[in-house]
C-alpha atoms as a PDB file:
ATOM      1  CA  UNK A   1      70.453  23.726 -19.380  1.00  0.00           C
ATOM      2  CA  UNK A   2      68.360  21.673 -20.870  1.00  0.00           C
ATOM      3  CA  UNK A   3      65.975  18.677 -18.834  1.00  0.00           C
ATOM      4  CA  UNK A   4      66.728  15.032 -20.344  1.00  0.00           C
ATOM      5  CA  UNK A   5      63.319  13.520 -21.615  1.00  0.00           C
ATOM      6  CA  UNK A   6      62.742   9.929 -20.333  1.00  0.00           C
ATOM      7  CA  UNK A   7      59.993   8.237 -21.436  1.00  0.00           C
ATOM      8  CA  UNK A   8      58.898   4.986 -19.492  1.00  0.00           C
ATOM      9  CA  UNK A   9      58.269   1.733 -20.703  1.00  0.00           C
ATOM     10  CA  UNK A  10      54.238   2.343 -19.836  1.00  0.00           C
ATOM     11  CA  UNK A  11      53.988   5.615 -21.846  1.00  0.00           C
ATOM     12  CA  UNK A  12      56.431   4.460 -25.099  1.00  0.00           C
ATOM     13  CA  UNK A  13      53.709   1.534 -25.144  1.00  0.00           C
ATOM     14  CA  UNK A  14      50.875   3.857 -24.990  1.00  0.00           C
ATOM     15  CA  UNK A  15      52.264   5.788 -27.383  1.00  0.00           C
ATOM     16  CA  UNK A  16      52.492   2.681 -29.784  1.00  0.00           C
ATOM     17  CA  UNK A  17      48.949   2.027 -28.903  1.00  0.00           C
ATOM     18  CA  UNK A  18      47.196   4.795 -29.538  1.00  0.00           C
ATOM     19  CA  UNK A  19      49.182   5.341 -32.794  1.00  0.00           C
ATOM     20  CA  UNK A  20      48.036   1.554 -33.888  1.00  0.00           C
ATOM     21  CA  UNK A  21      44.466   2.303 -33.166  1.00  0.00           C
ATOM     22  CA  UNK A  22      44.403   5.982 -34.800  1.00  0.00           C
ATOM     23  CA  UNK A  23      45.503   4.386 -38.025  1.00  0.00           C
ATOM     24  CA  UNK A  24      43.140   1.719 -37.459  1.00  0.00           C
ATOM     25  CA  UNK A  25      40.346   3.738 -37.036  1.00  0.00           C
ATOM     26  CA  UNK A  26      40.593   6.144 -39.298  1.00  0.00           C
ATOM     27  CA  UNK A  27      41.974   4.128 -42.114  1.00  0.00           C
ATOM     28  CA  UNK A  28      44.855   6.702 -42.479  1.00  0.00           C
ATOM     29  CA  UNK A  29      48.434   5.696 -41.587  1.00  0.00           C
ATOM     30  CA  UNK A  30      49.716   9.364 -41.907  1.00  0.00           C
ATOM     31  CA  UNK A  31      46.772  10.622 -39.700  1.00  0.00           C
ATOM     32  CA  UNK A  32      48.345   8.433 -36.899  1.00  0.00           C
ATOM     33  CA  UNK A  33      51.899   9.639 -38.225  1.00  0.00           C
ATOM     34  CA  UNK A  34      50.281  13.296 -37.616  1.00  0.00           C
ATOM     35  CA  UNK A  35      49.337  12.667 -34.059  1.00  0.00           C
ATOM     36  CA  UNK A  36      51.977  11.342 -32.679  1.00  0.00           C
ATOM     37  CA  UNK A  37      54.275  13.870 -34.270  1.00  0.00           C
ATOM     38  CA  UNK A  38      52.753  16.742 -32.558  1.00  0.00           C
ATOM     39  CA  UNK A  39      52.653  14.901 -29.253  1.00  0.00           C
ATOM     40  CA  UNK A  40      56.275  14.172 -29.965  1.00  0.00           C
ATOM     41  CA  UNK A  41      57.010  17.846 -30.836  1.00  0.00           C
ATOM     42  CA  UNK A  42      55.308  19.489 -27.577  1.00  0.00           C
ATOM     43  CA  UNK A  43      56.953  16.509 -25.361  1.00  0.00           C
ATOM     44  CA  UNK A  44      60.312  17.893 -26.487  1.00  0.00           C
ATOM     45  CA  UNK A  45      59.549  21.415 -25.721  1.00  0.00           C
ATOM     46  CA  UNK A  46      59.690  20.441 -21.789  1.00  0.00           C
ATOM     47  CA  UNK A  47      63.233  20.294 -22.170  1.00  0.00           C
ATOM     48  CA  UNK A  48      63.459  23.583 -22.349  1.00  0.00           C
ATOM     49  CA  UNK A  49      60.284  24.231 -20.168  1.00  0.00           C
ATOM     50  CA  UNK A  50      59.624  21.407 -17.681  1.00  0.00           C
ATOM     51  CA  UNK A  51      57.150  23.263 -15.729  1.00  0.00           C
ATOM     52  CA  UNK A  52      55.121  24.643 -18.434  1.00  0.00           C
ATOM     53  CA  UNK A  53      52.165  21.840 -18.084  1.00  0.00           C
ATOM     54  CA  UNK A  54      49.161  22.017 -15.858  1.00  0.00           C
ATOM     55  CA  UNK A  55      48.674  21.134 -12.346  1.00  0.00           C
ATOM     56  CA  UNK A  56      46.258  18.248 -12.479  1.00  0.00           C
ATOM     57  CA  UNK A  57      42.612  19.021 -10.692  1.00  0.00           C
ATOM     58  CA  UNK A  58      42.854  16.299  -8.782  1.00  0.00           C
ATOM     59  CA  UNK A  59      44.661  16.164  -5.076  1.00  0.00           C
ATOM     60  CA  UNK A  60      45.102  12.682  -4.976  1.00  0.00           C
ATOM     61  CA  UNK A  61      47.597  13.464  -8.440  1.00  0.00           C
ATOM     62  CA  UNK A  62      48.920  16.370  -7.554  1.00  0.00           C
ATOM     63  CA  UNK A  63      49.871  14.874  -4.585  1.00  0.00           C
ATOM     64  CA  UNK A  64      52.348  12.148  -6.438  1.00  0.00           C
ATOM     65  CA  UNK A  65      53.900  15.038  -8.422  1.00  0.00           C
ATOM     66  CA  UNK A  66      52.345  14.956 -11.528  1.00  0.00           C
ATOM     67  CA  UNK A  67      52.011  17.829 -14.624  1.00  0.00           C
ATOM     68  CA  UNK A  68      49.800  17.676 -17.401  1.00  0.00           C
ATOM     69  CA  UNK A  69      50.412  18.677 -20.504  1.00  0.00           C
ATOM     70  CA  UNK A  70      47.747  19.013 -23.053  1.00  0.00           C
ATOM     71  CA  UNK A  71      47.694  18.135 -26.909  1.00  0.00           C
ATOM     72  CA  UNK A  72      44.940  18.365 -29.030  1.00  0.00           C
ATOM     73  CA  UNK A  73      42.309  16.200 -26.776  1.00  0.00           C
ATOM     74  CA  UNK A  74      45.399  14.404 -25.367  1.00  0.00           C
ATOM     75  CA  UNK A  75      46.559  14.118 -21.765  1.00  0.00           C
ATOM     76  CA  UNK A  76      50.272  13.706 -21.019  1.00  0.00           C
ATOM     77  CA  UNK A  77      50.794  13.038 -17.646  1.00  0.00           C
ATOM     78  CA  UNK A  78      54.620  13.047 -16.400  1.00  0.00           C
ATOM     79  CA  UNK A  79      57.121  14.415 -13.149  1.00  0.00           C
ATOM     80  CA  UNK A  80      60.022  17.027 -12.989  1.00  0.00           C
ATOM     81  CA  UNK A  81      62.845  16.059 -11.154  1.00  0.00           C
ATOM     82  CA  UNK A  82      64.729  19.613 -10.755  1.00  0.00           C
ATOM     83  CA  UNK A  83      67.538  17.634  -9.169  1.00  0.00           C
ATOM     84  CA  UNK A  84      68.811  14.919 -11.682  1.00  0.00           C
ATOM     85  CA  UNK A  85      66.888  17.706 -14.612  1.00  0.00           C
ATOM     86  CA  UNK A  86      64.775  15.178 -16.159  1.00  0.00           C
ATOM     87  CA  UNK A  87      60.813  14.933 -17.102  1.00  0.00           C
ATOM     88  CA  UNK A  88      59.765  11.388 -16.478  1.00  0.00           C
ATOM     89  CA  UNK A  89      56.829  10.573 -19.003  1.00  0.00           C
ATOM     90  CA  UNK A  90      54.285   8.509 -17.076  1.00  0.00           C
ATOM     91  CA  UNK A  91      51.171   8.118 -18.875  1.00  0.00           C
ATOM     92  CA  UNK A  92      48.669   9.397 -21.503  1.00  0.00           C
ATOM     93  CA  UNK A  93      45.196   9.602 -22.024  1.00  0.00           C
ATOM     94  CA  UNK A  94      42.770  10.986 -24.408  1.00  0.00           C
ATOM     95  CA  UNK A  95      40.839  13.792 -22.440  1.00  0.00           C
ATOM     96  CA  UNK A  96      37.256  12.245 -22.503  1.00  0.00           C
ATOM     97  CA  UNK A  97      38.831   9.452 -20.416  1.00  0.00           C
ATOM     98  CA  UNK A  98      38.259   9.286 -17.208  1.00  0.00           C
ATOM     99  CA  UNK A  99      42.038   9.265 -15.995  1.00  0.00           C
ATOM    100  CA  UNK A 100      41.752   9.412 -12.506  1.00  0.00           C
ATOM    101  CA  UNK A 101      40.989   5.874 -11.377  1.00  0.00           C
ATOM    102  CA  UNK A 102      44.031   5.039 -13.648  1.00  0.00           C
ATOM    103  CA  UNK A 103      46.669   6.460 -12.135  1.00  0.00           C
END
């Protein structure tokens, strides 16, 4: 059976964000399109494989039951609940962030 996808308030912003300031940045609106279509694609995979993201190296994150799952230089942070069968999307970063006093 498949894991329902939820994506929180925090991340769908971030998501919004990052898309806004790829475009801006680059001057190319289907470079940001790009992006955020292959984050989309591998975020829809862990329906099918929840688990398949990292462990983070962190304790303190581990700790609060977070994966990571990596794309391109980007850092998608989000729980499993094997109970209810749903991936909670939390947060993403890109990878030369440093992530850890953010979440």
């Amino acid at each position: 059976m498949k894991y329902e996808i939820y994506r929180t308030e925090h991340f769908s912003q971030k998501i919004t964000d990052l898309m806004l300031y790829i475009a801006e940045a680059s001057g190319f609106t289907d470079r940001a399109l790009h992006t955020v279509d292959r984050i989309e694609e591998a975020v829809l995979r862990l329906a099918d494989f929840p688990e398949s993201g990292i462990l983070p190296r962190y304790e303190s994150i581990r700790r609060k039951g977070y994966r990571i799952l990596v794309v391109e230089r980007y850092l998608i942070f989000y729980r499993v609940d094997t109970q209810k069968e749903i991936v909670y999307l939390e947060d993403i970063f890109d990878g030369r962030q440093l992530y850890i006093n953010y979440i």
